[in-house]
N, C-alpha and C. Protein backbone atom coordinates (compact mmCIF):
# COMPACT_ATOMS: atom_id res chain seq x y z
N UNK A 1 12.30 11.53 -7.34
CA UNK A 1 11.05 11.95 -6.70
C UNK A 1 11.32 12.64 -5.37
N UNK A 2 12.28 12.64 -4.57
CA UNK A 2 12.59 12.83 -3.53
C UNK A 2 13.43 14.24 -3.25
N UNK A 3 14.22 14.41 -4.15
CA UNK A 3 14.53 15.42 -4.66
C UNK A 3 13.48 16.75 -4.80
N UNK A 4 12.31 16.33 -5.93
CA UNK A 4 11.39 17.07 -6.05
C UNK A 4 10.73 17.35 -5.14
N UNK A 5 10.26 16.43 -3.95
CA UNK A 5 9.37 16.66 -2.83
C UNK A 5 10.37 17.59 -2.07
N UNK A 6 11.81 17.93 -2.21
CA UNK A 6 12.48 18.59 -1.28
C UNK A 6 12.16 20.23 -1.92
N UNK A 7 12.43 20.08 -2.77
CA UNK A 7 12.58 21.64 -3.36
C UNK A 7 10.74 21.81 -3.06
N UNK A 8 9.71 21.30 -3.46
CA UNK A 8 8.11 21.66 -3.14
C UNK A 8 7.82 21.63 -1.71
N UNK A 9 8.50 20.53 -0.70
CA UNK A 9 8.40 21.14 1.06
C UNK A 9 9.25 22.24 1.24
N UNK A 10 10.21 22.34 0.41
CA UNK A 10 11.59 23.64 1.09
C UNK A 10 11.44 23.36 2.17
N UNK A 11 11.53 24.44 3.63
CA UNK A 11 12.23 24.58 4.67
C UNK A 11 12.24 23.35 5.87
N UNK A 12 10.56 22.82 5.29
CA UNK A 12 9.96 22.07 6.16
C UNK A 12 10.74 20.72 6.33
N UNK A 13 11.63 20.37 5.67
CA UNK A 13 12.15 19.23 5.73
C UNK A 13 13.27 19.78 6.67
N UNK A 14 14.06 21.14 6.66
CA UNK A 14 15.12 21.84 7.76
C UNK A 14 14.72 21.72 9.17
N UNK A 15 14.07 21.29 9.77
CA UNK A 15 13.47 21.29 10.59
C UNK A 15 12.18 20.71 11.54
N UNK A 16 11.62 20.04 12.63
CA UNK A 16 11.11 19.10 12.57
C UNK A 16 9.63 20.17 13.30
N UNK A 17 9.83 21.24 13.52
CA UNK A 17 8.92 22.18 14.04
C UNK A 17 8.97 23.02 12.90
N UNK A 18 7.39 23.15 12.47
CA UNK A 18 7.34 23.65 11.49
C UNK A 18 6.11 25.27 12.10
N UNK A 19 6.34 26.32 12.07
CA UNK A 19 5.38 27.43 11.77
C UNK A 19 4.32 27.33 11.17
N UNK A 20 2.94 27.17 11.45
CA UNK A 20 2.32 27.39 10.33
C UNK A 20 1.60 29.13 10.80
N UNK A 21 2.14 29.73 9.83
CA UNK A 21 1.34 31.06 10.08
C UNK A 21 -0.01 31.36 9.35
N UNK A 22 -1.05 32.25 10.14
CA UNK A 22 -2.16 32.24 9.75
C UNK A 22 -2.45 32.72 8.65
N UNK A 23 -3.67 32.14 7.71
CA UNK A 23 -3.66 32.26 6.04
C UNK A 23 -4.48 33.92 5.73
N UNK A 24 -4.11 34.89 5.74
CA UNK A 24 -4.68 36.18 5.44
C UNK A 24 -6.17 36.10 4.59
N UNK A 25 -5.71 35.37 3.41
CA UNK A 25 -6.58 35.38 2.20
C UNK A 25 -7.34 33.73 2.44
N UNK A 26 -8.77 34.06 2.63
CA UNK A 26 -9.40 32.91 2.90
C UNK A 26 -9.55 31.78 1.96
N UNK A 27 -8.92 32.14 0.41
CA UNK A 27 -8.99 31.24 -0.83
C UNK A 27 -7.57 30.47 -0.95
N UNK A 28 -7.38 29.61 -0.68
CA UNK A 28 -6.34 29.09 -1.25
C UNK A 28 -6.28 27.45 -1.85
N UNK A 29 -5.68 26.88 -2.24
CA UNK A 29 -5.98 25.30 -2.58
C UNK A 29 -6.29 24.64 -2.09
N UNK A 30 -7.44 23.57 -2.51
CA UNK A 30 -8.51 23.01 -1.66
C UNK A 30 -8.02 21.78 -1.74
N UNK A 31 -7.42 20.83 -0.80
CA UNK A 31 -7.46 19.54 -0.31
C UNK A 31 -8.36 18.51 -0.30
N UNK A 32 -9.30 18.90 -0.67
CA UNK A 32 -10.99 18.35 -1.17
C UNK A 32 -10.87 18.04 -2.55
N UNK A 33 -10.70 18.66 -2.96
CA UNK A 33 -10.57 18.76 -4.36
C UNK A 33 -9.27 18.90 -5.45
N UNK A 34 -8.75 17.79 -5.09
CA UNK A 34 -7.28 17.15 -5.92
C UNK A 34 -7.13 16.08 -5.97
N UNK A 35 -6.26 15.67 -6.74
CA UNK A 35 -6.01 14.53 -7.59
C UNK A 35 -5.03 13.92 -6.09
N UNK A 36 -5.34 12.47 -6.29
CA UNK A 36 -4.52 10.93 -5.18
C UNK A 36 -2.72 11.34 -5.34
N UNK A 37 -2.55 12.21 -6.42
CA UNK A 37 -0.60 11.92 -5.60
C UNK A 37 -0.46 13.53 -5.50
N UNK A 38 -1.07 14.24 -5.65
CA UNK A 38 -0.63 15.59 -5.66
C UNK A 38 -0.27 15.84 -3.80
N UNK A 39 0.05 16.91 -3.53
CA UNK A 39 1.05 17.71 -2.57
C UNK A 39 0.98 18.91 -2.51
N UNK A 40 -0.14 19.33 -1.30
CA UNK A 40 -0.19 20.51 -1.28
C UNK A 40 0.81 21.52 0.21
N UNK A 41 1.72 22.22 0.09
CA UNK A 41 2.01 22.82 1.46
C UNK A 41 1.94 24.15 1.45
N UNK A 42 3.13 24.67 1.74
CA UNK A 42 3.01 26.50 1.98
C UNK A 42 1.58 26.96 2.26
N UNK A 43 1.30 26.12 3.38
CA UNK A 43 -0.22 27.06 3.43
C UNK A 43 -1.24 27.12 2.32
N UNK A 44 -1.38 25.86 2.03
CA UNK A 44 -2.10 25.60 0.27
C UNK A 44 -1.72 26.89 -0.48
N UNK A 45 -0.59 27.27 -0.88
CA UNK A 45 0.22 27.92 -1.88
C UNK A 45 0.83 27.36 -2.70
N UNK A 46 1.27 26.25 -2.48
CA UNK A 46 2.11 25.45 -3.10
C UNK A 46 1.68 24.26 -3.70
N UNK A 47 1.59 23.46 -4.88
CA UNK A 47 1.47 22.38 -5.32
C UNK A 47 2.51 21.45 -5.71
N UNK A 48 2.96 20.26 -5.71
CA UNK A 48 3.45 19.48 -6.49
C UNK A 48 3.08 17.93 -6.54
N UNK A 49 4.10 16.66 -7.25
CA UNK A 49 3.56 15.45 -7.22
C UNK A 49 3.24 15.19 -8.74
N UNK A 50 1.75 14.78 -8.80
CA UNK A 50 1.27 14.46 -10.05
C UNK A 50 -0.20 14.73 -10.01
N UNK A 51 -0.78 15.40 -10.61
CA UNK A 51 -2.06 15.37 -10.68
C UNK A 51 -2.63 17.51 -10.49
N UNK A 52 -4.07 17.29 -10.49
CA UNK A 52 -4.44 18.73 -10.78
C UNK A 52 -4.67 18.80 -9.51
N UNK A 53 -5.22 20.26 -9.06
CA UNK A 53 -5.67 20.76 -7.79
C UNK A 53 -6.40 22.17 -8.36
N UNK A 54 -8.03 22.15 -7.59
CA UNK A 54 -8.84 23.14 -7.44
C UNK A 54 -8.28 24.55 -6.62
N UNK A 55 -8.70 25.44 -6.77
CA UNK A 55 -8.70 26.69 -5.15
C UNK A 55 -10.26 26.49 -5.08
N UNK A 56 -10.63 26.66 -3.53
CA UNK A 56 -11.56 26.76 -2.84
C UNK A 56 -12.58 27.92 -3.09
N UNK A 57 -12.39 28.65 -4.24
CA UNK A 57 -13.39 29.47 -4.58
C UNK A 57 -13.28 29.45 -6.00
N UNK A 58 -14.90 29.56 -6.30
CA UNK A 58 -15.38 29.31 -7.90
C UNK A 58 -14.70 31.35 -8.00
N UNK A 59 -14.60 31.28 -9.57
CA UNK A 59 -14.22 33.05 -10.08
C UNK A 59 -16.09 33.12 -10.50
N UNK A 60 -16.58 34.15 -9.32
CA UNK A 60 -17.96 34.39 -9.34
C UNK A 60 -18.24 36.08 -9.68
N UNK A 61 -17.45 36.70 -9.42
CA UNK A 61 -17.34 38.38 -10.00
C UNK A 61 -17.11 38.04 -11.41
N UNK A 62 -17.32 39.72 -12.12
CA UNK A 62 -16.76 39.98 -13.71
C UNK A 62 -16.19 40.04 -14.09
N UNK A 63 -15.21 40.20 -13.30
CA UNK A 63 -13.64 40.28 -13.83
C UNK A 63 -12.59 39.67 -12.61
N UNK A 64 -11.44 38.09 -13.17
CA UNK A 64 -11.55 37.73 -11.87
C UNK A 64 -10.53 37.67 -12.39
N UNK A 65 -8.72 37.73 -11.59
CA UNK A 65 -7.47 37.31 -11.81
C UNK A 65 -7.00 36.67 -10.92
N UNK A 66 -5.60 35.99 -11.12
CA UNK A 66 -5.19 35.08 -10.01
C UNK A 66 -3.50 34.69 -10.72
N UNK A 67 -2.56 34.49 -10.30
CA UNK A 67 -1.08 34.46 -11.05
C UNK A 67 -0.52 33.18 -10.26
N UNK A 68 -0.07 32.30 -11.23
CA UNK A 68 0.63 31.34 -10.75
C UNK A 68 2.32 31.30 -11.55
N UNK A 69 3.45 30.97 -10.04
CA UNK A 69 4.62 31.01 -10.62
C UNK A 69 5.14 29.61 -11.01
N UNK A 70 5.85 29.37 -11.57
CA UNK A 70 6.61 28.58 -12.02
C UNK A 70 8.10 28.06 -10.85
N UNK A 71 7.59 27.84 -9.88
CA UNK A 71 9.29 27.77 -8.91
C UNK A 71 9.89 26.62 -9.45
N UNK A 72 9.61 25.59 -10.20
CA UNK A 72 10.06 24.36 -10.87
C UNK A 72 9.76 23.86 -11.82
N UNK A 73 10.42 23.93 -13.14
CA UNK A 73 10.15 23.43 -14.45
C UNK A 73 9.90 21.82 -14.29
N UNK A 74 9.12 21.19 -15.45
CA UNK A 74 8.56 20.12 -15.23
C UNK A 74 7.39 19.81 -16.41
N UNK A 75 6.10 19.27 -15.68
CA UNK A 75 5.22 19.69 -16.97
C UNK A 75 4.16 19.91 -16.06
N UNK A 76 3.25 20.80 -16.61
CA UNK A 76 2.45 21.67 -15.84
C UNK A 76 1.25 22.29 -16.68
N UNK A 77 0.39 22.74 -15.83
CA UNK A 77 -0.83 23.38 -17.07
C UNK A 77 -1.41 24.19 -15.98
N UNK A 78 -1.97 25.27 -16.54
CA UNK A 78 -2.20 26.43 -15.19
C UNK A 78 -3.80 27.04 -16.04
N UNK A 79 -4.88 27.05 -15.45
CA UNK A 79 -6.16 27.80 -16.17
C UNK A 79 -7.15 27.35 -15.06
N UNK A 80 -8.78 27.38 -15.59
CA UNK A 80 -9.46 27.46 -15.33
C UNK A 80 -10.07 25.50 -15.48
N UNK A 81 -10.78 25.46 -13.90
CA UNK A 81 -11.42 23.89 -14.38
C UNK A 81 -13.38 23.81 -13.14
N UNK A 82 -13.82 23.18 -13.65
CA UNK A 82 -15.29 22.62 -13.21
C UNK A 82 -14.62 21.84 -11.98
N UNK A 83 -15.55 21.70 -11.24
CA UNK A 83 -15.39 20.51 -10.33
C UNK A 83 -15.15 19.06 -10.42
N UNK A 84 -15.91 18.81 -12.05
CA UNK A 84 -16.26 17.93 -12.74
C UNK A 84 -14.73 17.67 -13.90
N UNK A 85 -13.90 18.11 -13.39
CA UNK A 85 -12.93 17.90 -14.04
C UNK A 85 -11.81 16.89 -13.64
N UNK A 86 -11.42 15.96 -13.84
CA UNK A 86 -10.34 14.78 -13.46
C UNK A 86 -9.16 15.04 -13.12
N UNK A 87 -9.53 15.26 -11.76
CA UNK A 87 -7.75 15.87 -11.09
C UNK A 87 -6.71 14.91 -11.25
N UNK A 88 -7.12 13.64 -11.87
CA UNK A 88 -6.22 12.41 -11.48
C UNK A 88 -5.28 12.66 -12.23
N UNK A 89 -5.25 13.18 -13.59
CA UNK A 89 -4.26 13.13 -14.88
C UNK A 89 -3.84 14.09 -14.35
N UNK A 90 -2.55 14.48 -15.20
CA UNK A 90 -1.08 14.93 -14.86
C UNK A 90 -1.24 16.31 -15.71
N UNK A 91 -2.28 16.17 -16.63
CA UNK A 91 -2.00 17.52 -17.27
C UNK A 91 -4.10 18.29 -17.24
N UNK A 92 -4.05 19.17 -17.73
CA UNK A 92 -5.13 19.89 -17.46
C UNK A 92 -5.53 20.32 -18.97
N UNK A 93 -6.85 20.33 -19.05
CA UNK A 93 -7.36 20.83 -20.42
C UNK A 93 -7.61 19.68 -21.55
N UNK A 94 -7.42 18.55 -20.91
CA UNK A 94 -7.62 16.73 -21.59
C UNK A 94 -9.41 16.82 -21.38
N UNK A 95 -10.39 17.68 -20.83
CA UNK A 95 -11.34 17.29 -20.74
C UNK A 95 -11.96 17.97 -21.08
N UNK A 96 -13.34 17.88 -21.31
CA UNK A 96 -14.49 19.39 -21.45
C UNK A 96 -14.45 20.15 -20.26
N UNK A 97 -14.19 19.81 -19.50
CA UNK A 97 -14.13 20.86 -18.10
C UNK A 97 -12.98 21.45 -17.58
N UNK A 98 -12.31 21.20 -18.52
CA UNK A 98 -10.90 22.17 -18.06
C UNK A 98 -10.20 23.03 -19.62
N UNK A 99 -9.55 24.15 -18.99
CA UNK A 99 -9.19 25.11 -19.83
C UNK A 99 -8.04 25.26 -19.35
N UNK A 100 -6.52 25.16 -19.98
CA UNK A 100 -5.25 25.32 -19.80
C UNK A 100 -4.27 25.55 -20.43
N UNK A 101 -3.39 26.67 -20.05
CA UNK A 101 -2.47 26.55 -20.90
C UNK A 101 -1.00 25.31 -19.91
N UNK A 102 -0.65 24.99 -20.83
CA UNK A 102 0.56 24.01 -20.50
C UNK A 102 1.42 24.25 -20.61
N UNK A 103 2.94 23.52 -20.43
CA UNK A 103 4.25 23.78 -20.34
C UNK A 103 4.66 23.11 -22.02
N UNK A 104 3.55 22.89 -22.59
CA UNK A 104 3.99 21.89 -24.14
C UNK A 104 3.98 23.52 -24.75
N UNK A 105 3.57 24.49 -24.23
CA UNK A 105 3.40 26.02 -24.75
C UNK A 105 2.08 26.28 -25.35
N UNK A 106 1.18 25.32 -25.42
CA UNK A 106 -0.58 25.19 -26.42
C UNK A 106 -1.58 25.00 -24.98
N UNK A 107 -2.26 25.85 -25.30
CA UNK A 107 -3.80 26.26 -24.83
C UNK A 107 -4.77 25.11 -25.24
N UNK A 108 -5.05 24.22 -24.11
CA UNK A 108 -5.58 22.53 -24.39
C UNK A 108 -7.34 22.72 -23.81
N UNK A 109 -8.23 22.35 -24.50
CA UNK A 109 -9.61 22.10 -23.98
C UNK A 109 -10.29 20.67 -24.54
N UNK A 110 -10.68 20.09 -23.81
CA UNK A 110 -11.06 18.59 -24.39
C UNK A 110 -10.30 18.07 -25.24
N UNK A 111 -9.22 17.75 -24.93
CA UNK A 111 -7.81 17.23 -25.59
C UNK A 111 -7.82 17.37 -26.77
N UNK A 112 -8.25 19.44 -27.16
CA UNK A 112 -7.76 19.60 -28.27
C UNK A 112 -7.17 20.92 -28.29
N UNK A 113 -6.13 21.15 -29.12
CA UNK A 113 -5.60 22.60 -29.01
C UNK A 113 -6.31 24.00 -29.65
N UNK A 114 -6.14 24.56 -28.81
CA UNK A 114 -6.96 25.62 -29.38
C UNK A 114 -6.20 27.25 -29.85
N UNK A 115 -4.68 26.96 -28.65
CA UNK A 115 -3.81 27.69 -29.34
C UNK A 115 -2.94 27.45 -29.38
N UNK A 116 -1.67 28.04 -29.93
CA UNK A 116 0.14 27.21 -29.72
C UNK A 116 0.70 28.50 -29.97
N UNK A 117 1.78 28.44 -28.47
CA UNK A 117 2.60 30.02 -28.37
C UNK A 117 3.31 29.69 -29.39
N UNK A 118 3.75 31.22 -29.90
CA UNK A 118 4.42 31.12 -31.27
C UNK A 118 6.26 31.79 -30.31
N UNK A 119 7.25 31.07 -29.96
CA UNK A 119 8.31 31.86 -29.85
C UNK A 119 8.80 33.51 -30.53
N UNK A 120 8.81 34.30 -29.83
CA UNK A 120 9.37 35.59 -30.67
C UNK A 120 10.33 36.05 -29.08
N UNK A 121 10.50 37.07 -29.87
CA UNK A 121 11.50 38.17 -28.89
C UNK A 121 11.81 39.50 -29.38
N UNK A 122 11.43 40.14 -28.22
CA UNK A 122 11.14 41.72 -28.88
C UNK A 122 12.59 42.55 -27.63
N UNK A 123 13.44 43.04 -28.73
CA UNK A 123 14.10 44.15 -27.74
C UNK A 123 13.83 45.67 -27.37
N UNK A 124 13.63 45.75 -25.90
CA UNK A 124 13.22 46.72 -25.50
C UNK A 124 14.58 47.94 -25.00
N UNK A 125 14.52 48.83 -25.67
CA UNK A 125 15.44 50.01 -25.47
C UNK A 125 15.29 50.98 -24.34
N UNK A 126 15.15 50.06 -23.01
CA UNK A 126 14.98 50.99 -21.45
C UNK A 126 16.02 50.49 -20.56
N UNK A 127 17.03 51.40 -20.52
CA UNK A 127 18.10 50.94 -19.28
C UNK A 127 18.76 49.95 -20.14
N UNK A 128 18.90 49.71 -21.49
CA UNK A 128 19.76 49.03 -22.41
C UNK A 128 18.80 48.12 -23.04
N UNK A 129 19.31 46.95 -23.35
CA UNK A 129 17.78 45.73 -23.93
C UNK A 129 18.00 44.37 -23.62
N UNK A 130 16.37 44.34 -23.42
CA UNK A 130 16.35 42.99 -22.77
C UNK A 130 15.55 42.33 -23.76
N UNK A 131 15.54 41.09 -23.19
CA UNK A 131 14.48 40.29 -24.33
C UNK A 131 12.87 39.98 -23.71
N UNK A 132 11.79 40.05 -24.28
CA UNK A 132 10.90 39.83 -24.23
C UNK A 132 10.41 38.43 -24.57
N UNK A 133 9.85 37.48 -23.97
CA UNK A 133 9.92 36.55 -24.69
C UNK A 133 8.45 36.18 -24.05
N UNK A 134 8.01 35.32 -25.14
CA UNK A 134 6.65 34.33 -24.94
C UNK A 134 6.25 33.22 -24.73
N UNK A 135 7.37 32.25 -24.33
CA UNK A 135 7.65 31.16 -23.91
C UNK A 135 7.50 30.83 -22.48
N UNK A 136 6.84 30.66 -21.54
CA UNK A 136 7.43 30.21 -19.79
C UNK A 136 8.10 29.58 -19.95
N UNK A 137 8.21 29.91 -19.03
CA UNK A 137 9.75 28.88 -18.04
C UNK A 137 9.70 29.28 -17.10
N UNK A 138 11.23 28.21 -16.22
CA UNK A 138 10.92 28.32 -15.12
C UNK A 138 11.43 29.67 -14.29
N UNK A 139 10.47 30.31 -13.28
CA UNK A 139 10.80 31.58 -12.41
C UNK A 139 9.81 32.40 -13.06
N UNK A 140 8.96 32.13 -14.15
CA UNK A 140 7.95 32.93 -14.56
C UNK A 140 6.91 32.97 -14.32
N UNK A 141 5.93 34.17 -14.27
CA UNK A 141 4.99 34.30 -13.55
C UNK A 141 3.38 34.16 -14.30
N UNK A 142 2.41 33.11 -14.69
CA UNK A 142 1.44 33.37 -15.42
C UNK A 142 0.29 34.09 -14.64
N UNK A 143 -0.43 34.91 -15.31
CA UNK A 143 -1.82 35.50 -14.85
C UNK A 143 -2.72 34.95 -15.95
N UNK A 144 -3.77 34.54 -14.73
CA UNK A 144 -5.06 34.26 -15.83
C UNK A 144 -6.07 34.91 -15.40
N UNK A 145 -6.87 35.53 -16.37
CA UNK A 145 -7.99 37.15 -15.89
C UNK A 145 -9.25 35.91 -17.13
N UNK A 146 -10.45 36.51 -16.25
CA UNK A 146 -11.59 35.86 -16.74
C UNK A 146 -12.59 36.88 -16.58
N UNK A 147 -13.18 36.39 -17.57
CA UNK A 147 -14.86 38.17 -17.65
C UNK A 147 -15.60 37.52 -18.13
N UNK A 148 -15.96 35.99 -17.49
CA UNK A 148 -17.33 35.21 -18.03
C UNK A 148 -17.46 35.12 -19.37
N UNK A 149 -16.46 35.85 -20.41
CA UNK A 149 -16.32 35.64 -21.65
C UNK A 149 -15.99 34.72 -22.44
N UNK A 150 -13.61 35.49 -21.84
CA UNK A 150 -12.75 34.61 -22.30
C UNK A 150 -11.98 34.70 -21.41
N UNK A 151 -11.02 33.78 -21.26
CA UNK A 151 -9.81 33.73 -20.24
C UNK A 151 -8.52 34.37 -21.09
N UNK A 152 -7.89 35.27 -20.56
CA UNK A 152 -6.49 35.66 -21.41
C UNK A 152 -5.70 35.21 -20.33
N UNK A 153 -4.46 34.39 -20.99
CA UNK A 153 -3.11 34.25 -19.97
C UNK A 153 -2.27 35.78 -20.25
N UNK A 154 -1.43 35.90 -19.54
CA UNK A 154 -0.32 36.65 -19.47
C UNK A 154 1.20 36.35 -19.03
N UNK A 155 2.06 36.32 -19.39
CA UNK A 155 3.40 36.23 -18.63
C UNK A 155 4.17 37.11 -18.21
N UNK A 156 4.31 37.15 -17.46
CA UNK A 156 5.22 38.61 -16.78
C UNK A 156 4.59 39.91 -17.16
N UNK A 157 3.24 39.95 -16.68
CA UNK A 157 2.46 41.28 -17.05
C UNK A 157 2.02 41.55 -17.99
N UNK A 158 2.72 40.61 -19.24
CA UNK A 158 1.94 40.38 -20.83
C UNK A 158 1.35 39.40 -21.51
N UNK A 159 0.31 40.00 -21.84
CA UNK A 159 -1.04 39.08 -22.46
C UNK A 159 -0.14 38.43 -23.83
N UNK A 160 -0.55 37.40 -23.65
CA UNK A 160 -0.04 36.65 -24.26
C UNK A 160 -1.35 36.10 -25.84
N UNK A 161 -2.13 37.03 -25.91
CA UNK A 161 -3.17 36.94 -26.90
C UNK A 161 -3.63 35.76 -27.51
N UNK A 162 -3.77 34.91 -26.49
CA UNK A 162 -4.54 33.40 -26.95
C UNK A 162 -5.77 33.23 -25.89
N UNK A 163 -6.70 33.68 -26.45
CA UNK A 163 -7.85 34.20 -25.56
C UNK A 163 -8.64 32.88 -25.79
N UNK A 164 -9.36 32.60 -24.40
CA UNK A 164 -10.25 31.02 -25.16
C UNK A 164 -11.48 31.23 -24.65
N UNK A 165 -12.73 31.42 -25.86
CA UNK A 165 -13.80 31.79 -25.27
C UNK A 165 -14.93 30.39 -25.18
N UNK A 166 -16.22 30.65 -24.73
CA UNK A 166 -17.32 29.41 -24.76
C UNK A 166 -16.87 28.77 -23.15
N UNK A 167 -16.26 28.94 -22.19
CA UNK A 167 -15.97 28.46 -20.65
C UNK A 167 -17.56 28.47 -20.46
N UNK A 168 -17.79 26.82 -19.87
CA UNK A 168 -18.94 26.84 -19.56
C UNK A 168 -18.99 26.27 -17.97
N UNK A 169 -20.10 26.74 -17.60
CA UNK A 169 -19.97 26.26 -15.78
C UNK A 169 -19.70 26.55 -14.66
N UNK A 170 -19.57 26.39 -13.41
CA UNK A 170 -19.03 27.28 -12.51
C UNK A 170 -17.68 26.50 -12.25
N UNK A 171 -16.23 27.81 -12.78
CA UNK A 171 -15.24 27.50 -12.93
C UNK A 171 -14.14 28.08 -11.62
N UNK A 172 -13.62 26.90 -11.29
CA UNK A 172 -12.16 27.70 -10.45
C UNK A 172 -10.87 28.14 -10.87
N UNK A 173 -10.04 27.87 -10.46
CA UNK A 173 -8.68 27.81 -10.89
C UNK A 173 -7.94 26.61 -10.33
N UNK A 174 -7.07 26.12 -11.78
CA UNK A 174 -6.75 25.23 -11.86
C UNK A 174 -5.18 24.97 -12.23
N UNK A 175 -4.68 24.15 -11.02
CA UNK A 175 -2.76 23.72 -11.48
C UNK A 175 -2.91 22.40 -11.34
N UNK A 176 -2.10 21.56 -12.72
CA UNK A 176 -1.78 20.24 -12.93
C UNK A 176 -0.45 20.10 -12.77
N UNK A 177 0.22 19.28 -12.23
CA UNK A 177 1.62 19.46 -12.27
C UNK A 177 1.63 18.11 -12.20
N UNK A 178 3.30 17.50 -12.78
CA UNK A 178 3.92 15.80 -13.10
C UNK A 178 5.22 16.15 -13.49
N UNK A 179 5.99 15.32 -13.52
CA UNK A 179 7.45 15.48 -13.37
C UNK A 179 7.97 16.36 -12.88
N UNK A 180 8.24 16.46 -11.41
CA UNK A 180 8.78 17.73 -10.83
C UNK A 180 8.92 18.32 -10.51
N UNK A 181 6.91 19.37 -11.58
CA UNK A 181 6.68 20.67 -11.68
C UNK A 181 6.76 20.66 -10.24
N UNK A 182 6.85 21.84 -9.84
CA UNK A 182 6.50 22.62 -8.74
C UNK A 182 5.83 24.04 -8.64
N UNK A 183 4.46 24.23 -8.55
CA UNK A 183 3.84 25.64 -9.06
C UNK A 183 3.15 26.67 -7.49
N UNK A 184 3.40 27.33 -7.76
CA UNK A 184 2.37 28.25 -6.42
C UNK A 184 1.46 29.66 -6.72
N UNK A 185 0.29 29.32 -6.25
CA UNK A 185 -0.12 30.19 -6.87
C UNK A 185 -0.50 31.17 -5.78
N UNK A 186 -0.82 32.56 -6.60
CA UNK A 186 -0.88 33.87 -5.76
C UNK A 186 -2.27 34.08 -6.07
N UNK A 187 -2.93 34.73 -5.00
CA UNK A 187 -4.38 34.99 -5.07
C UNK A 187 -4.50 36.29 -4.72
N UNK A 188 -3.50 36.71 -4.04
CA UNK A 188 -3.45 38.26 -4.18
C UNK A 188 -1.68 38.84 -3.51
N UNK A 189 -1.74 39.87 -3.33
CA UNK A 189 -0.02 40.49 -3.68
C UNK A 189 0.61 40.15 -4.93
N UNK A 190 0.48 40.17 -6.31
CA UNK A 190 0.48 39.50 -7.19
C UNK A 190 2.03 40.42 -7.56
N UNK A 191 2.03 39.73 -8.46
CA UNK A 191 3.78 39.67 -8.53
C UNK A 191 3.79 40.84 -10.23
N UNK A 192 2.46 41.23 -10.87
CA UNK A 192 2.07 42.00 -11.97
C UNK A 192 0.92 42.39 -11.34
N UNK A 193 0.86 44.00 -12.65
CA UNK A 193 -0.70 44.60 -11.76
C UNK A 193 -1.76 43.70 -12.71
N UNK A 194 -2.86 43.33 -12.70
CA UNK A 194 -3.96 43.01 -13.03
C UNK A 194 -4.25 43.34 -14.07
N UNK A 195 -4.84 43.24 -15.17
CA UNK A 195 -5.24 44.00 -16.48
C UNK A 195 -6.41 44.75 -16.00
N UNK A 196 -6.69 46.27 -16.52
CA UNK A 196 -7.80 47.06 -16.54
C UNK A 196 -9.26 46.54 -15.39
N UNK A 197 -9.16 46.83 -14.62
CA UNK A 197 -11.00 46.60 -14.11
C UNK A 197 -11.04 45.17 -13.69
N UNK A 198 -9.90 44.37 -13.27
CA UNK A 198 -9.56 42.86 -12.78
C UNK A 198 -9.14 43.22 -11.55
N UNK A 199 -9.99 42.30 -10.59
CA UNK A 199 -9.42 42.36 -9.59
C UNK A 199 -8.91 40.46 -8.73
N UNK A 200 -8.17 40.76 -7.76
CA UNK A 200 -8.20 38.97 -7.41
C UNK A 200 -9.47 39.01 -6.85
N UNK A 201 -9.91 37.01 -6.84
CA UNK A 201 -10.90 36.56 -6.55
C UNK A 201 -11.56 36.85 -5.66
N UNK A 202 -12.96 37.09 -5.34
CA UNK A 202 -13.23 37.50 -4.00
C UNK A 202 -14.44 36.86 -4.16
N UNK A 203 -14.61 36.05 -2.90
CA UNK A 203 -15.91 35.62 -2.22
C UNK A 203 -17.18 35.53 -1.96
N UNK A 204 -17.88 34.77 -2.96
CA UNK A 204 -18.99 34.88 -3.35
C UNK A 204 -20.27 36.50 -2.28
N UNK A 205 -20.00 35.95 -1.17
CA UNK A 205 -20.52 36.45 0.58
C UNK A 205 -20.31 38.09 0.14
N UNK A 206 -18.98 38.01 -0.47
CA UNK A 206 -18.39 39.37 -0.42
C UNK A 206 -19.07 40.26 -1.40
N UNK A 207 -19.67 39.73 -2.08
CA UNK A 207 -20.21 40.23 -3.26
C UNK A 207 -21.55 41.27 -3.32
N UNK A 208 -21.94 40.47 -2.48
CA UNK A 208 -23.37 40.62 -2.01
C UNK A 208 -23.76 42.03 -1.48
């Protein structure tokens, strides 16, 4: 456990003066709204411990994205959840109010599956070949884009075509992490461009 809390504080343990620099983007993980062992630092960027954690803004536009990385394999579930959703458990998508894909590789809603990544690998012939793959892991980057429809994940810029529609409620974004995981999520500078007409979350106020 100690171990894990080192790699999810990083530097902060190097040192007994810590920086906190000011947060640009007014959305980031809400301390209000998480589960009793979770661990939030980097400027609520960072999660770990056990349990889920909200961001501080519902996805209230038409098209809303947001990318969470993987800095530590573990078990983990990354999507969309209600307020009304049980940050206490370790994984996400066990309830009617949460929508997730997980590190088991299946797309979970009221502890039932709704999809299961299928492993493949596609070689791409640019600058020699690499593999494509559909699996996360760890150092990989998920995007989840929402249009009040369906939620599509993506990994490394690709849709990963397990679309889950019927999201009911006013939904945020949602990381569960237990054994380990260590996840951070990006709300904007995103690490892939956005799919078509998606932009990151923006602020109800802002809308207006």
């Amino acid at each position: 456990m100690f171990c894990c809390l080192r790699n999810c504080l990083g530097d902060a343990f190097a040192t007994q003066t810590v920086t906190v620099r000011p947060r640009e983007n007014p959305i980031h993980l809400d301390t209000t709204h998480m589960g009793h062992e979770v661990v939030i630092v980097k400027n609520g960027q960072r999660v770990c411990g056990s349990g889920g954690v909200l961001a501080t803004a519902p996805l209230v536009q038409s098209k809303s994205y947001f990318e969470v990385k993987v800095q530590q394999s573990g078990h983990w579930s990354v999507g969309l959840a209600t307020r009304n959703t049980d940050l206490n458990r370790a994984k996400g998508g066990l309830d009617a109010e949460s929508w997730c894909l997980a590190s088991d590789n299946i797309v979970w809603h009221n502890d039932q599956e709704i999809h299961q990544l299928q492993e493949k690998s596609v070689e791409i012939k640019e600058q020699g070949q690499e593999e494509t793959r559909t699996l996360p892991t760890e150092g990989d980057t998920i995007g989840v884009a929402f249009d009040h429809v369906e939620i599509n994940f993506y990994l490394n810029g690709r849709n990963l075509e397990v679309p889950v529609l019927n999201v009911r409620g006013t939904v945020y974004p949602a990381l569960f992490v237990d054994d380990g995981a260590v996840l951070d999520v990006l709300l904007d500078n995103f690490n892939h461009p956005p799919p078509a007409g998606f932009e990151k979350i923006m602020l109800e106020q802002s809308l207006l």
